[in-house]
N, C-alpha and C. Protein backbone atom coordinates (compact mmCIF):
# COMPACT_ATOMS: atom_id res chain seq x y z
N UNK A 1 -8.17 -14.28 19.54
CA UNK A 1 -8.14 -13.44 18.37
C UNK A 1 -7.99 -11.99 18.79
N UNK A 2 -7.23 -11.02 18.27
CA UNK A 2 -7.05 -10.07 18.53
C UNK A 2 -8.08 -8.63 18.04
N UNK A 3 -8.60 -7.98 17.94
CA UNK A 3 -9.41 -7.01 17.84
C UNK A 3 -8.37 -5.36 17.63
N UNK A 4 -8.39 -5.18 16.57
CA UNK A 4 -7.52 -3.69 16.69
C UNK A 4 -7.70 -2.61 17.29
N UNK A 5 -7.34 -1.40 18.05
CA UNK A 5 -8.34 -0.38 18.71
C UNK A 5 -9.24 0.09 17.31
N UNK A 6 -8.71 0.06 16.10
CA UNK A 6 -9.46 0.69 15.08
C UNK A 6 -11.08 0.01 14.90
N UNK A 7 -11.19 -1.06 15.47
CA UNK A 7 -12.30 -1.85 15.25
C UNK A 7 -13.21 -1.43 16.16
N UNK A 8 -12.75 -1.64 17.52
CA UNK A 8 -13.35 -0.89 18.77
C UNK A 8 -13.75 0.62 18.95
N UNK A 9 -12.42 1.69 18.14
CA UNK A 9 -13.18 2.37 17.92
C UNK A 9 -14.63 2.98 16.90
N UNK A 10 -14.51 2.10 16.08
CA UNK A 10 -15.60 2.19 15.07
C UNK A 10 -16.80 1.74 15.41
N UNK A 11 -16.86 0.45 16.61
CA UNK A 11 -18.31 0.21 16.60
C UNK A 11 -19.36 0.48 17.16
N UNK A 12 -18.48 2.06 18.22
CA UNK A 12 -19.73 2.99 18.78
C UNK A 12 -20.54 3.67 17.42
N UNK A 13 -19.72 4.24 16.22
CA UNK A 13 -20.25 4.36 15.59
C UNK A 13 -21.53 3.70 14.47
N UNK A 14 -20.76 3.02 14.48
CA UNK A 14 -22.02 1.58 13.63
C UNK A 14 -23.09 1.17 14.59
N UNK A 15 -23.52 1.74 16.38
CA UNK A 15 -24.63 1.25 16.61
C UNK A 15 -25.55 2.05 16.78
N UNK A 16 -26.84 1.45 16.93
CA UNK A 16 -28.03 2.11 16.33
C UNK A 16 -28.49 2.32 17.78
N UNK A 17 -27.64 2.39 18.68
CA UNK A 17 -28.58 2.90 20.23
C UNK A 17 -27.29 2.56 21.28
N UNK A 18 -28.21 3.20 22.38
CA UNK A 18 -27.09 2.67 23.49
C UNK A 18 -26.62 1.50 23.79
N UNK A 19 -27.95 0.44 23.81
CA UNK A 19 -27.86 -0.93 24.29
C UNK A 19 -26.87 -1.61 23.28
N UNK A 20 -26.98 -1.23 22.02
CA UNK A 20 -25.81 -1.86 21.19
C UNK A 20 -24.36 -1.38 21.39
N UNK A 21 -24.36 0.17 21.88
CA UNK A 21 -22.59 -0.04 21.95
C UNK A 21 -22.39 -0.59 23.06
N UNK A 22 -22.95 -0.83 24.24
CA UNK A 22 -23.12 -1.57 25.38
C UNK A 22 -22.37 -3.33 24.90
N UNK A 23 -23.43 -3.58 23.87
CA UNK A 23 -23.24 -5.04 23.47
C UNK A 23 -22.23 -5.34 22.37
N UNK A 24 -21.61 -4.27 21.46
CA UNK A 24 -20.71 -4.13 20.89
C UNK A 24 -19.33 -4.50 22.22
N UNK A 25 -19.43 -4.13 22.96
CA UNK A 25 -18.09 -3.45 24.13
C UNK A 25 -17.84 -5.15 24.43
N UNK A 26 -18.90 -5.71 25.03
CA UNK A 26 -18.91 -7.22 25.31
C UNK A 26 -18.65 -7.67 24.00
N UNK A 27 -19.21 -7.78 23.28
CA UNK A 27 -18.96 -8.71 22.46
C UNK A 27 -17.39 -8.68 21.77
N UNK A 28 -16.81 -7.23 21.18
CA UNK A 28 -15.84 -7.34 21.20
C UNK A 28 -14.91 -7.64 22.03
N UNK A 29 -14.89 -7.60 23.51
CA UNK A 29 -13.99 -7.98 24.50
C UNK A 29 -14.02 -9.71 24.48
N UNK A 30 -14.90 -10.42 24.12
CA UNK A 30 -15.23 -11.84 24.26
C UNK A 30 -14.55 -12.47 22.73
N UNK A 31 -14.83 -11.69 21.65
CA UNK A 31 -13.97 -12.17 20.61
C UNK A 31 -12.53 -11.63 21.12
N UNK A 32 -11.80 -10.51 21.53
CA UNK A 32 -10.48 -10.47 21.82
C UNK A 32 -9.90 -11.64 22.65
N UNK A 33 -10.66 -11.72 23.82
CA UNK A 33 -10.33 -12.94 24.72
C UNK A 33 -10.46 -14.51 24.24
N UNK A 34 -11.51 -14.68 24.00
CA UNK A 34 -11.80 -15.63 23.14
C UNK A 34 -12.95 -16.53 24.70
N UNK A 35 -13.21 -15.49 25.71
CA UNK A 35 -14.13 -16.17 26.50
C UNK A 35 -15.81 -15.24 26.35
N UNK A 36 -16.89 -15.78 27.04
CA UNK A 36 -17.52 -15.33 26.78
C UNK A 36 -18.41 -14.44 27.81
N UNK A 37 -17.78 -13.04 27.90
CA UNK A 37 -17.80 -11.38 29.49
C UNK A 37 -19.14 -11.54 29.48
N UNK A 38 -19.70 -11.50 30.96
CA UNK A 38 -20.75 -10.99 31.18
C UNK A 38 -20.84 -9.36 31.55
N UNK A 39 -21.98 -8.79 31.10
CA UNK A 39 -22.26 -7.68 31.01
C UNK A 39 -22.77 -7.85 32.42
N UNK A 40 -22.83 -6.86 33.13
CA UNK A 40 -23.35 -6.56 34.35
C UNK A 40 -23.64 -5.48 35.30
N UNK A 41 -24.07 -5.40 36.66
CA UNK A 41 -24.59 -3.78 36.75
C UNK A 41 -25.88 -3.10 36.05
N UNK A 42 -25.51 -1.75 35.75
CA UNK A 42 -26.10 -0.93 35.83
C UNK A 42 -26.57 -1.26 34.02
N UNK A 43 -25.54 -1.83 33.12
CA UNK A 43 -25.45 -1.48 32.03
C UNK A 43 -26.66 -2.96 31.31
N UNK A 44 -26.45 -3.79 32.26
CA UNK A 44 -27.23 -5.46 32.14
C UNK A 44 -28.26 -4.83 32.30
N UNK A 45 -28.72 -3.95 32.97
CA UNK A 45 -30.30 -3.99 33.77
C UNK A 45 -31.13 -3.00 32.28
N UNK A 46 -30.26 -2.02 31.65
CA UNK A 46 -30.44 -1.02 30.90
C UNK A 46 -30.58 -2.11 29.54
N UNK A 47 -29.97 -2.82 29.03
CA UNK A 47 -30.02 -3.77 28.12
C UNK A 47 -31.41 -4.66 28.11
N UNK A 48 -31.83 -4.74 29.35
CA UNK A 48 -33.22 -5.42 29.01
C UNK A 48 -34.43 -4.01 29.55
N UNK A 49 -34.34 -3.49 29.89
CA UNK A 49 -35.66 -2.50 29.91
C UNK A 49 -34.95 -0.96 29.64
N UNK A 50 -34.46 -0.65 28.23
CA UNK A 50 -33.80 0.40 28.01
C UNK A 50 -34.74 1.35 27.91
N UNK A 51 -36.10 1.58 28.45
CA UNK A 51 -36.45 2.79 28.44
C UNK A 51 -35.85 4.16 29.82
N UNK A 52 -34.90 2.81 30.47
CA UNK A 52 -34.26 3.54 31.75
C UNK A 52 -33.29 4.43 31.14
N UNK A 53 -32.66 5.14 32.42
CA UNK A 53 -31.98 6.19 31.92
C UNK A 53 -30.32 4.81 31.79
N UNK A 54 -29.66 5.06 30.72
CA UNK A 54 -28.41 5.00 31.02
C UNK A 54 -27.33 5.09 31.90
N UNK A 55 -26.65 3.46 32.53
CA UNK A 55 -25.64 4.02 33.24
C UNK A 55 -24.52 4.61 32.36
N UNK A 56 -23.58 5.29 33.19
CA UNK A 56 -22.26 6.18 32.42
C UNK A 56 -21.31 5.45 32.48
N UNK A 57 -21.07 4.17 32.50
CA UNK A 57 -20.04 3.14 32.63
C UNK A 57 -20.85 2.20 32.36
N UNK A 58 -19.80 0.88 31.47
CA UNK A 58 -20.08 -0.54 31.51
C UNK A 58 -19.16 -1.50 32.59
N UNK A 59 -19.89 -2.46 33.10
CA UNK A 59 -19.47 -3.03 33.94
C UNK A 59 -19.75 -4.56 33.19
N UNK A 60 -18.32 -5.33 32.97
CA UNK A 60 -18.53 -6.22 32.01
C UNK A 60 -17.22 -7.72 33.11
N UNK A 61 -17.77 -8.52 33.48
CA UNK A 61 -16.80 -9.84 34.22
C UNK A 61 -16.28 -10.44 32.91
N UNK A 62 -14.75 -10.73 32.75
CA UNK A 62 -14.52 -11.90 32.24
C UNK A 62 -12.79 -11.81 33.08
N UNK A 63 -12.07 -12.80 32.60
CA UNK A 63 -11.11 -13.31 33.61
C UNK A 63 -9.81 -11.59 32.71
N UNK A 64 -9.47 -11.36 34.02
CA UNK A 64 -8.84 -10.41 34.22
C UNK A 64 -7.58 -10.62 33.59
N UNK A 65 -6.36 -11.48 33.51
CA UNK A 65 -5.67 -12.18 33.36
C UNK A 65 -5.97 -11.40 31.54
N UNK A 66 -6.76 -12.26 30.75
CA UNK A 66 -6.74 -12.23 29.07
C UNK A 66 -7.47 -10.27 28.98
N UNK A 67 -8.29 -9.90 29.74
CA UNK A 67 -8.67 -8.52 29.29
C UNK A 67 -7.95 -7.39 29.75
N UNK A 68 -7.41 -8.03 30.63
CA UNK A 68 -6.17 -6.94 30.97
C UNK A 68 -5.56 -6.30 29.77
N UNK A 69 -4.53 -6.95 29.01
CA UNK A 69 -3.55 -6.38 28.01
C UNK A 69 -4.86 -6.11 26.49
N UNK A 70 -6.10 -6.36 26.70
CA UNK A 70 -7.21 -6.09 25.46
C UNK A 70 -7.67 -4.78 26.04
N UNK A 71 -7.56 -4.42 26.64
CA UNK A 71 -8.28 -3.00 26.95
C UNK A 71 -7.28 -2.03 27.06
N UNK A 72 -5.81 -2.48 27.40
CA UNK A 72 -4.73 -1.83 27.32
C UNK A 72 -4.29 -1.42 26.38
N UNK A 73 -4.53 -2.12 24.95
CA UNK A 73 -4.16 -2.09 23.56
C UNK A 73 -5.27 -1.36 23.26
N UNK A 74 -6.55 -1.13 23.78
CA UNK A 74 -7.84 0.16 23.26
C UNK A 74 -7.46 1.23 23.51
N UNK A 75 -6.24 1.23 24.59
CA UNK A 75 -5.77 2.83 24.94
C UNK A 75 -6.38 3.10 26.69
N UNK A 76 -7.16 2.12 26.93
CA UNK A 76 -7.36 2.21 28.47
C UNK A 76 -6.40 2.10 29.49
N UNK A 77 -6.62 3.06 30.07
CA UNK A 77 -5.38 2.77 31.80
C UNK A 77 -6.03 2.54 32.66
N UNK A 78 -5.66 1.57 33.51
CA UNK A 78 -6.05 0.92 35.08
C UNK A 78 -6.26 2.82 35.76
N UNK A 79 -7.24 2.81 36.42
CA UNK A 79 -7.36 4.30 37.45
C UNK A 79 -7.21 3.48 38.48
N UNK A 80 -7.63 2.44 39.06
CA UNK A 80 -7.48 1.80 40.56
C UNK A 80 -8.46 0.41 40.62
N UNK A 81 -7.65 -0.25 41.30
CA UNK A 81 -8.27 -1.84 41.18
C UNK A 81 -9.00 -1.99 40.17
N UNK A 82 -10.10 -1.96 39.87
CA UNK A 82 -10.63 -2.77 38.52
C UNK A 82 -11.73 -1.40 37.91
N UNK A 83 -11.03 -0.34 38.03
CA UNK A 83 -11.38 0.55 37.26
C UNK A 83 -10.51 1.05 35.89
N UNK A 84 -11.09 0.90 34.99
CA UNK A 84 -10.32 1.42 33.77
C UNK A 84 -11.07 2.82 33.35
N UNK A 85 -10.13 3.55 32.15
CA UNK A 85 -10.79 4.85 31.78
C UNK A 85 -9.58 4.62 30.42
């Protein structure tokens, strides 16, 4: 299923904290793909004891192959191997 950037961009707005646009980011990447990304890193560890400080990036696994052209269509560009911006 496809996800519009208009959707993605809206649902930093609609959340009520960090840990949700965190879980917004996954979750919409898992409905685009249609698999189900693990969140991971810095941003997993912040999701269960969020009184930590925030990492400044999400670090999210799902097969590269289907999120490739979904993050491309958000307006993201590859910066180098499996960094996007």
């Amino acid at each position: 299923m496809s996800v519009p950037k208009a959707a993605f961009d809206a649902a930093p707005a609609s959340a009520g904290s960090e840990a949700e646009r965190i879980e917004f980011a996954g979750a919409l990447l898992g409905q685009a793909t249609g698999d189900d990304p693990i969140i991971t890193g810095g941003s997993a560890i912040y999701l269960h004891a969020p009184g930590l400080e925030p990492s400044l990036d999400v670090d999210i696994s799902c097969p590269r192959a289907k999120a490739t052209g979904v993050v491309e269509s958000w307006g993201f560009q590859r910066r180098s191997g499996r960094v996007w911006r």
